[in-house]
C-alpha atoms as a PDB file:
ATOM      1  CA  UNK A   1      15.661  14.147 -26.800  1.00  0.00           C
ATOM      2  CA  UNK A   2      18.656  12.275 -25.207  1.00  0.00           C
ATOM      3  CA  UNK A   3      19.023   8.952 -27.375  1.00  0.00           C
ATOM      4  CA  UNK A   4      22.021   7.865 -25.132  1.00  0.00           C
ATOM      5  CA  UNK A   5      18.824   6.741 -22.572  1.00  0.00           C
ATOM      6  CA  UNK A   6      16.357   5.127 -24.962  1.00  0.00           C
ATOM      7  CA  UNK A   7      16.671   1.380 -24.646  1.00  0.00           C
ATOM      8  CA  UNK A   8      18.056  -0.352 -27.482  1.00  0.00           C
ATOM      9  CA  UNK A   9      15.447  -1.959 -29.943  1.00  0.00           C
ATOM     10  CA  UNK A  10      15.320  -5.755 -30.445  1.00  0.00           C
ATOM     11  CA  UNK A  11      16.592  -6.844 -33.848  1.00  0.00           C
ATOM     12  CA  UNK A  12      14.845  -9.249 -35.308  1.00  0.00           C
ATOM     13  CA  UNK A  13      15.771 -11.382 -38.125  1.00  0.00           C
ATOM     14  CA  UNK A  14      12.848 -12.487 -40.295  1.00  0.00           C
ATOM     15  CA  UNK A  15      14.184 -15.711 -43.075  1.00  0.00           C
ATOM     16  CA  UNK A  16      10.925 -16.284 -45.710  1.00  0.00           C
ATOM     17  CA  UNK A  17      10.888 -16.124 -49.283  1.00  0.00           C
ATOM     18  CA  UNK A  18       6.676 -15.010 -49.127  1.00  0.00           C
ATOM     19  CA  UNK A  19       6.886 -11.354 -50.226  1.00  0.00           C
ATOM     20  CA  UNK A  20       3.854  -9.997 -48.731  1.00  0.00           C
ATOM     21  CA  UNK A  21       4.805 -12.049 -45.576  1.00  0.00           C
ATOM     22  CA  UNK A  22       8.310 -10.333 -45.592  1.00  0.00           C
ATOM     23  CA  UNK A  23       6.402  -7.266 -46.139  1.00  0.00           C
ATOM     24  CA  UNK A  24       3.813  -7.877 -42.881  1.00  0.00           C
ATOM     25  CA  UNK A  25       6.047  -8.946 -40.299  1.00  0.00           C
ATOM     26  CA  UNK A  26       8.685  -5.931 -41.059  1.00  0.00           C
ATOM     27  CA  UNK A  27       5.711  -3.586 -40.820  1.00  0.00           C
ATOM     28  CA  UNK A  28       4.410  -5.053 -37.672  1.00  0.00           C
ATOM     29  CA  UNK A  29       7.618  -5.543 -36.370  1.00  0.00           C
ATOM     30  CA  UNK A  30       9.048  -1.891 -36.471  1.00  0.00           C
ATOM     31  CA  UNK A  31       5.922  -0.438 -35.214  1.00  0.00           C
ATOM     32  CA  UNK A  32       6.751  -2.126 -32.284  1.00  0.00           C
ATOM     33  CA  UNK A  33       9.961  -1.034 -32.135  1.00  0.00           C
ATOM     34  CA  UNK A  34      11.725  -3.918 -33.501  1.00  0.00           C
ATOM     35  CA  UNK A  35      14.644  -3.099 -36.004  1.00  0.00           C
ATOM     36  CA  UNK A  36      14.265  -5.672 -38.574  1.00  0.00           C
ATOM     37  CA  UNK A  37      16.411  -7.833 -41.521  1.00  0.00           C
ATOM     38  CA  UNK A  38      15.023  -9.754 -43.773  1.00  0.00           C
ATOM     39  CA  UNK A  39      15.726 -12.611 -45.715  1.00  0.00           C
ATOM     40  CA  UNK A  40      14.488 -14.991 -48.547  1.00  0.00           C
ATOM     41  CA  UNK A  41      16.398 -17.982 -48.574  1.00  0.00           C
ATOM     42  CA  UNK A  42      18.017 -20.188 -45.782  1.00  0.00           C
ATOM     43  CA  UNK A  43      21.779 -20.013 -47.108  1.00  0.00           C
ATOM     44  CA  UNK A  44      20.926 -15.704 -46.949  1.00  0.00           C
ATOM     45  CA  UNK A  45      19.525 -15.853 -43.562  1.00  0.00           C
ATOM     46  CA  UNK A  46      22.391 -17.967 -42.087  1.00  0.00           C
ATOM     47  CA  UNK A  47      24.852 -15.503 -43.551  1.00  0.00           C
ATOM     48  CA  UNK A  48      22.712 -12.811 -41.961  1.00  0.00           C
ATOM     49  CA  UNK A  49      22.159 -14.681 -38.402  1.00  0.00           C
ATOM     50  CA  UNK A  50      25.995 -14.510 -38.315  1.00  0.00           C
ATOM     51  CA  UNK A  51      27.016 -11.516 -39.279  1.00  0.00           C
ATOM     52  CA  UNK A  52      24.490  -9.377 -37.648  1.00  0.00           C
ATOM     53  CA  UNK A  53      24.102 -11.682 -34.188  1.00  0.00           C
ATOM     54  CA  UNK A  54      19.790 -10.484 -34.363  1.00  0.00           C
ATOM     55  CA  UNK A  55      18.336 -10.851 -30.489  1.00  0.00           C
ATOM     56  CA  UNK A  56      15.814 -13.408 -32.116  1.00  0.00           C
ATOM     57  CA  UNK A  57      15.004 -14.861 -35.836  1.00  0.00           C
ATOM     58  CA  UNK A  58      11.633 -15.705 -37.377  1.00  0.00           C
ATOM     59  CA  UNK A  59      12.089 -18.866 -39.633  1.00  0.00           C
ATOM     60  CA  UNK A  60       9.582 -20.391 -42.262  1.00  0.00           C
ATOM     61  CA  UNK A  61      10.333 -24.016 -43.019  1.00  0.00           C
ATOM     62  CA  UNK A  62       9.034 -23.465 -46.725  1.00  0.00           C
ATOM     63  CA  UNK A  63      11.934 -21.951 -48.278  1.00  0.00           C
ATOM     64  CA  UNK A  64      13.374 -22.247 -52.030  1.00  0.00           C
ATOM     65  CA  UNK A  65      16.851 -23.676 -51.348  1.00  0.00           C
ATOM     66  CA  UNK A  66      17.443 -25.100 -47.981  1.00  0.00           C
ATOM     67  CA  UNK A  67      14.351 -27.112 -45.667  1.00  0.00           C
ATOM     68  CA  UNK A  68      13.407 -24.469 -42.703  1.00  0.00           C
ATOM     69  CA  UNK A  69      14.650 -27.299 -40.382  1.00  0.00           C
ATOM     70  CA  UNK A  70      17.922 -27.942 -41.944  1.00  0.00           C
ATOM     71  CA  UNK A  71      18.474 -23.977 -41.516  1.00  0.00           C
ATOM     72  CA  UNK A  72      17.038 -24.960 -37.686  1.00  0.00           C
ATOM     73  CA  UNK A  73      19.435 -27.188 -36.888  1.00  0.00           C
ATOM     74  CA  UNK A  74      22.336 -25.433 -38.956  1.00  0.00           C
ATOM     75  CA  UNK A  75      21.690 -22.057 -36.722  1.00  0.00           C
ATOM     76  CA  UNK A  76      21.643 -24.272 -33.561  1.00  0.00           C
ATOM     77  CA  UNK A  77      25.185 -25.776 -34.177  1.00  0.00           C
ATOM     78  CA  UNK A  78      26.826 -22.223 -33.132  1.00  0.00           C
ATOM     79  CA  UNK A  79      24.074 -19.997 -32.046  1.00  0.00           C
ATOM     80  CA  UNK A  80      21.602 -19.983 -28.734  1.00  0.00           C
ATOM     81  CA  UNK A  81      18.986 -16.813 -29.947  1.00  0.00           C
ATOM     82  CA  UNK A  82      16.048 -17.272 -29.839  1.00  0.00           C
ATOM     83  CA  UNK A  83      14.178 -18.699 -33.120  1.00  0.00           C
ATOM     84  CA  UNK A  84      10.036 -18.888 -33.570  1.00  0.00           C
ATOM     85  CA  UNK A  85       9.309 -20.792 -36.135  1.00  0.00           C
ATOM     86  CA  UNK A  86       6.120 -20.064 -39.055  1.00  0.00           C
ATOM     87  CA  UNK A  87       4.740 -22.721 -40.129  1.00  0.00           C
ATOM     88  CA  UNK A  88       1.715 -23.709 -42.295  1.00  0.00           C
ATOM     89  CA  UNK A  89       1.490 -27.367 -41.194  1.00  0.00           C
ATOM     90  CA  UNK A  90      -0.177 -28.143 -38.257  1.00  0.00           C
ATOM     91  CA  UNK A  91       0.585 -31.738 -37.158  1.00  0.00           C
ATOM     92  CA  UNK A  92       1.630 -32.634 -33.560  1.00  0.00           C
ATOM     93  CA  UNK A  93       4.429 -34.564 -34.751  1.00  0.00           C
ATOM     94  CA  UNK A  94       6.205 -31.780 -36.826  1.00  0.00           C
ATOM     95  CA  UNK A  95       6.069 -29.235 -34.004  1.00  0.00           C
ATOM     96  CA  UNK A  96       7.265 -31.698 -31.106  1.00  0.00           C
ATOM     97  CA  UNK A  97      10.495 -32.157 -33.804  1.00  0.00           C
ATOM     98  CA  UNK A  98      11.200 -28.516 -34.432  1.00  0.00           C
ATOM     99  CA  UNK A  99      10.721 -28.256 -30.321  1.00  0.00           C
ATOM    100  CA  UNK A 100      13.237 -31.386 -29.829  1.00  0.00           C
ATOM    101  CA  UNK A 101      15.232 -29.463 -32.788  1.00  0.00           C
ATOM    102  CA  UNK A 102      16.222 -26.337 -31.178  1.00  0.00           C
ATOM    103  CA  UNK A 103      13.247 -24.102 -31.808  1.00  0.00           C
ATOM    104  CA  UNK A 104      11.855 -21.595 -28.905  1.00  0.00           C
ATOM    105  CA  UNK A 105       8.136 -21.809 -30.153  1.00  0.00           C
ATOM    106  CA  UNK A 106       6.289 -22.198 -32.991  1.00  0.00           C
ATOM    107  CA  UNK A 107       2.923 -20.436 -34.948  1.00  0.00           C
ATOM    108  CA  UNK A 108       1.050 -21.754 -37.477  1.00  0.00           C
ATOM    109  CA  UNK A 109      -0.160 -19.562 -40.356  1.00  0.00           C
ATOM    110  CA  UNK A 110      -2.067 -17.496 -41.028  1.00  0.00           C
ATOM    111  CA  UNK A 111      -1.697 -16.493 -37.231  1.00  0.00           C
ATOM    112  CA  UNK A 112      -3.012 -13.314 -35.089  1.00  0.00           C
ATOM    113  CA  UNK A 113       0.084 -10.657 -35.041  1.00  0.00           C
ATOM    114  CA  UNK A 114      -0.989 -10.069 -31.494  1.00  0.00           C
ATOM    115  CA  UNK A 115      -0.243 -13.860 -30.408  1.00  0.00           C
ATOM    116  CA  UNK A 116       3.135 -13.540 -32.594  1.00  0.00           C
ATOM    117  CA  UNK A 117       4.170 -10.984 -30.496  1.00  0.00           C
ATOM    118  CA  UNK A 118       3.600 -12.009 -27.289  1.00  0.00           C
ATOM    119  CA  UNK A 119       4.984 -15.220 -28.221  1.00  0.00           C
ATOM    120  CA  UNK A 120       8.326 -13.817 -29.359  1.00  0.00           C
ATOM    121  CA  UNK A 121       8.509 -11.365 -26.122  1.00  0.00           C
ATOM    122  CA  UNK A 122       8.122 -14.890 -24.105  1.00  0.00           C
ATOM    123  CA  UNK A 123      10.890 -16.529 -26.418  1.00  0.00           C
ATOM    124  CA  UNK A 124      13.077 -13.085 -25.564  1.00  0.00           C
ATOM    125  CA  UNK A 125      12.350 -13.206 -21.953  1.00  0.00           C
ATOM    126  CA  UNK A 126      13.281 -17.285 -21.931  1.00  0.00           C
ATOM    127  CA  UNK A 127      17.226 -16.771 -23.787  1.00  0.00           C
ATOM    128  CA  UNK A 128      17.633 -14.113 -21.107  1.00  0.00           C
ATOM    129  CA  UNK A 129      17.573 -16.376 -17.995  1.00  0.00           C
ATOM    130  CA  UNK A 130      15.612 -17.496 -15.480  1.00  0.00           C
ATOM    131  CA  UNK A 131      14.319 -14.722 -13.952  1.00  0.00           C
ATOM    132  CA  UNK A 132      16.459 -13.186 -10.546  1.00  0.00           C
ATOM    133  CA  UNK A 133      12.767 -12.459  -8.677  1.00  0.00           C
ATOM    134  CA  UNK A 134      12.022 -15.825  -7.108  1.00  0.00           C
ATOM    135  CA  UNK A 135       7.984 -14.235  -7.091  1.00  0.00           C
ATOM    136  CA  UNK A 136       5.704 -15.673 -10.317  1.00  0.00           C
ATOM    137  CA  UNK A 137       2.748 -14.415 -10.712  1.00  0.00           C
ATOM    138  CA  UNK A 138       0.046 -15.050 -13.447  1.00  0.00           C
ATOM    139  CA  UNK A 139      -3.710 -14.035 -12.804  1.00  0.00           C
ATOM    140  CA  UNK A 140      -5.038 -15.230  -9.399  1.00  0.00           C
ATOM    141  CA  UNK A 141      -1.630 -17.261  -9.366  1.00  0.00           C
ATOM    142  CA  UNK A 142       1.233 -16.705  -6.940  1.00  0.00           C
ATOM    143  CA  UNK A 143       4.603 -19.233  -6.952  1.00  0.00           C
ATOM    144  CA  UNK A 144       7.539 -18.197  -4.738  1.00  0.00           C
ATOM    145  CA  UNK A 145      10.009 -20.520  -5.638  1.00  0.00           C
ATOM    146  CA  UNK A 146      12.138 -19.284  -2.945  1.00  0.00           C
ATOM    147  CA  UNK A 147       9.696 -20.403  -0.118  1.00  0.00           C
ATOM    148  CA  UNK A 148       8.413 -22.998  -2.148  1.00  0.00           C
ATOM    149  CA  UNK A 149       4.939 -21.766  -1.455  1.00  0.00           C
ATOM    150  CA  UNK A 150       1.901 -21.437  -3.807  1.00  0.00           C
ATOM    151  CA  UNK A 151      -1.108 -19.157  -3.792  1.00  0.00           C
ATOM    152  CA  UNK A 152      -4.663 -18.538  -5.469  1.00  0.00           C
ATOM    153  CA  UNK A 153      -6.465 -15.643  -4.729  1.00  0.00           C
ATOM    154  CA  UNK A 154      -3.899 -15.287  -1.224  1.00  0.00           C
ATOM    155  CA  UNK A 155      -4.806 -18.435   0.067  1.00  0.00           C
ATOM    156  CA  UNK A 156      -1.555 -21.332   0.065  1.00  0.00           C
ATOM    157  CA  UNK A 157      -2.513 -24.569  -1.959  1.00  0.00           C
ATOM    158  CA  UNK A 158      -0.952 -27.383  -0.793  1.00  0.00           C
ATOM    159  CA  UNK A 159       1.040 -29.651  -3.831  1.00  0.00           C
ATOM    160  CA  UNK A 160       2.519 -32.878  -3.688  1.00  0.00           C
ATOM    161  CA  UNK A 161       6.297 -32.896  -4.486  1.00  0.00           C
ATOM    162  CA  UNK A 162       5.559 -34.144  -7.911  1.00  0.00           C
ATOM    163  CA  UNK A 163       2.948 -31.582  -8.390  1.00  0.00           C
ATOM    164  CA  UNK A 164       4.955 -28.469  -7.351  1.00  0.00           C
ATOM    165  CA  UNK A 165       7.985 -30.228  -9.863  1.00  0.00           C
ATOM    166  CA  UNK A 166       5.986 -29.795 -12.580  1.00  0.00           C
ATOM    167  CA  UNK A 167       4.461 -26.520 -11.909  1.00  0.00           C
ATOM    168  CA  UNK A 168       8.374 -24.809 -10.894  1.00  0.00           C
ATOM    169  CA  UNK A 169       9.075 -26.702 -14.108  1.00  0.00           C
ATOM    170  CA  UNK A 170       6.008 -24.590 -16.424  1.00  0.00           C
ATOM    171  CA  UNK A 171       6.893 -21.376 -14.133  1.00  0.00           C
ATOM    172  CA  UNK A 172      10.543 -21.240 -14.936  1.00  0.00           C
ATOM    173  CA  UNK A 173       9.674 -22.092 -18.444  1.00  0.00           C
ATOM    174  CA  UNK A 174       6.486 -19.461 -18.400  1.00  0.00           C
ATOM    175  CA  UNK A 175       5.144 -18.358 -22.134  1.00  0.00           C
ATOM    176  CA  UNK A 176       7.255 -21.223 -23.612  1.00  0.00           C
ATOM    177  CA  UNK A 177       6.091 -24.864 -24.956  1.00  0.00           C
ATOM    178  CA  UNK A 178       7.587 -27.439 -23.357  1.00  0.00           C
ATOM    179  CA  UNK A 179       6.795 -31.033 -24.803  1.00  0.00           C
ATOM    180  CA  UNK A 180       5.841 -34.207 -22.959  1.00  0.00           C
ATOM    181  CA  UNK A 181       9.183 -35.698 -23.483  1.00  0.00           C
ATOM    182  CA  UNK A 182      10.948 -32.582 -22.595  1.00  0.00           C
ATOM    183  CA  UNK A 183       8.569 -32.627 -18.915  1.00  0.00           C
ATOM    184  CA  UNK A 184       8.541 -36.030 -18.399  1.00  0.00           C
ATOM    185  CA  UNK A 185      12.415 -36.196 -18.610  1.00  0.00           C
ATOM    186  CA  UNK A 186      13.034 -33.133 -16.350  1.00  0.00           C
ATOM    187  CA  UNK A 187      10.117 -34.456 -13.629  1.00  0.00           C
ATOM    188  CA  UNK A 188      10.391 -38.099 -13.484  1.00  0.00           C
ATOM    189  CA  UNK A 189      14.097 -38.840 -15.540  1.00  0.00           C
ATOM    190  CA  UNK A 190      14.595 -40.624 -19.262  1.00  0.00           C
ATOM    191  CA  UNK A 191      13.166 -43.875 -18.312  1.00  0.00           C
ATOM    192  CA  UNK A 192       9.362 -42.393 -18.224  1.00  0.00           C
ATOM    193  CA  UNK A 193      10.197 -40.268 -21.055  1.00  0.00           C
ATOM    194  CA  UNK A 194       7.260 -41.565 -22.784  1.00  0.00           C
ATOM    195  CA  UNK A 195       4.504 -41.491 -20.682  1.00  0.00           C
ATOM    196  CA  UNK A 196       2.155 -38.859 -21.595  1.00  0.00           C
ATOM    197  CA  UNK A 197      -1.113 -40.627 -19.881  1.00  0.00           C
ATOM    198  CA  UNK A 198       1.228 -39.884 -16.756  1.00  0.00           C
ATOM    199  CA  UNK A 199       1.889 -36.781 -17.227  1.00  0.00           C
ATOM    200  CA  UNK A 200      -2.280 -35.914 -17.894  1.00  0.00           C
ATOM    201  CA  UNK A 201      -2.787 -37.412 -14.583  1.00  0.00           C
ATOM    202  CA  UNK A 202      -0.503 -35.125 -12.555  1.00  0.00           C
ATOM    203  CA  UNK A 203      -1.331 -32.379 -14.943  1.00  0.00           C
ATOM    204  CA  UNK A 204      -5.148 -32.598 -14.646  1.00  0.00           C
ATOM    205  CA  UNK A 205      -4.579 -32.815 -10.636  1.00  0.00           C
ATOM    206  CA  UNK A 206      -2.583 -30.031 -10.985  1.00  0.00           C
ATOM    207  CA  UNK A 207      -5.305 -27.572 -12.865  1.00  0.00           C
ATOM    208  CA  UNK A 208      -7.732 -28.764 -10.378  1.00  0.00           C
ATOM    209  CA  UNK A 209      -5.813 -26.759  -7.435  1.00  0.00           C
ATOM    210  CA  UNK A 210      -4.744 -24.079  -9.168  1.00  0.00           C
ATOM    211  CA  UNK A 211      -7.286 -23.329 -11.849  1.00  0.00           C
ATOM    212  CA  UNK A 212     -10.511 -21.213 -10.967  1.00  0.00           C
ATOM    213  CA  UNK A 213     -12.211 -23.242 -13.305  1.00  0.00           C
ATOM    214  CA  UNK A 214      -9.970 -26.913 -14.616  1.00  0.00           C
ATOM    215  CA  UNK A 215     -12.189 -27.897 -17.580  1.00  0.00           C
ATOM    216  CA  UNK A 216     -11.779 -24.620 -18.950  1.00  0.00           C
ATOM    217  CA  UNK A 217      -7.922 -23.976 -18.121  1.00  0.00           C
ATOM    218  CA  UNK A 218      -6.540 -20.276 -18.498  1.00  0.00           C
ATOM    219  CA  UNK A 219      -3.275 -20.918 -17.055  1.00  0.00           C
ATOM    220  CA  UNK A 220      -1.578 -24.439 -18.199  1.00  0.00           C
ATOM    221  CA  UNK A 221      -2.843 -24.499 -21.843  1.00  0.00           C
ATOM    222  CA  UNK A 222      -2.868 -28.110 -23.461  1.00  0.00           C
ATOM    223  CA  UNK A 223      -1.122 -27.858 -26.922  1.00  0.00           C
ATOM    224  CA  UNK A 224      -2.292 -30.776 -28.276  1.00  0.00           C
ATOM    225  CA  UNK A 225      -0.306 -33.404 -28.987  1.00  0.00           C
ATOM    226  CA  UNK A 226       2.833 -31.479 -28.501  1.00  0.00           C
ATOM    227  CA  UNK A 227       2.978 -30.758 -24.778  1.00  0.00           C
ATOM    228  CA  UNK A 228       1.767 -27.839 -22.252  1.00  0.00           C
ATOM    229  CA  UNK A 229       2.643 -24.452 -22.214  1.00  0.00           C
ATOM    230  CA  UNK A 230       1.929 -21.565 -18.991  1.00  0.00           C
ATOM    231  CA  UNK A 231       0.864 -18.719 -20.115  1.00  0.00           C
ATOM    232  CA  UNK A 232       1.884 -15.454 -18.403  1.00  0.00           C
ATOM    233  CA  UNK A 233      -1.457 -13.807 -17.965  1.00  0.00           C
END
């Protein structure tokens, strides 16, 4: 076999002090190819992050010596790779922080490997750029950004301007959370920054153009209280 023409596996740095968690993500990880470090403490896995550049880090905020976030922000003084956050809280608040903090995504435990997974391939795909093919697609979906034109099932959909913003917005941003603030800024500018019934609005006449079926969406997925996130498939 010629090894100069494999493809280099990610490396993925994984900071938790859990044991069996250590343990799970290093055995899913290298069965998909991943090569992976580990650490238990934040002070370790800073030291790590630096001296082994990984392509993206999976951070717990429950660690014994340093807060997960204070390791989040610490990492995102020097460093832009990619960082998914585990997490066994679930509160809107915490999440739209870590977001507003530096953090790619987040997943809340105990969580489906699968959805970790896909999750950190979207984080990878997001630190690498927007992508040079001006052609999104996602299920019956079709955006070319270069034409400005959007299709379902072939047929164009006509947007407003605000509503093709937003969606350029979610499709250059695909697989990753983005919160209300974050949306709202980019959209509309600072001084609506905190109008999330506004955003629902444009969102929900958004869904019902592009959506087979709105009240059950399969493409922009609410995460509540946080913001909205497009999913790739």
């Amino acid at each position: 076999m010629n090894r100069t023409s494999q493809k280099p596996a990610w490396t993925a740095l994984v900071i938790d002090d859990e044991p069996q968690m250590r343990r799970l993500l290093s055995h899913v990880l290298e069965a998909h190819g991943y090569r992976v470090i580990l650490a238990e403490r934040g002070e370790e896995g800073l030291l790590l992050a630096s001296q082994h550049r990984p392509d993206i880090i999976l951070l717990d905020l429950g660690l014994p010596d340093l807060p997960g976030e204070t390791v989040l922000k610490r990492l995102r003084e020097w460093s832009a790779t990619p960082i998914v956050v585990l997490t066994v809280q679930d509160a809107a608040a915490q999440k739209v922080a870590l977001l507003d903090d530096g953090a790619d995504d987040y997943i809340t435990k105990p969580f489906d490997t699968g959805e970790l997974l896909a999750r950190m391939r979207a984080a990878l795909r997001h630190r690498q750029g927007p992508s040079t093919d001006p052609l999104f697609r996602a299920g019956h979906l079709e955006v070319d950004l270069a034409a400005r034109l959007v299709r379902k099932q072939g047929q164009e959909v006509k947007l407003t301007p605000i509503e093709y913003s937003l969606l350029r917005l979610l499709v250059t941003h695909a697989g990753k959370v983005l919160t209300h603030r974050q949306i709202l800024t980019e959209v509309w500018g600072p001084n609506v920054s905190g109008e999330t019934h506004f955003l629902r609005v444009h969102i929900a006449h958004l869904r019902d153009k592009i959506e087979d079926a709105p009240g059950r969406a399969k493409l922009i997925v609410t995460e509540p209280g946080v913001g909205y996130r497009l999913l790739l498939a």
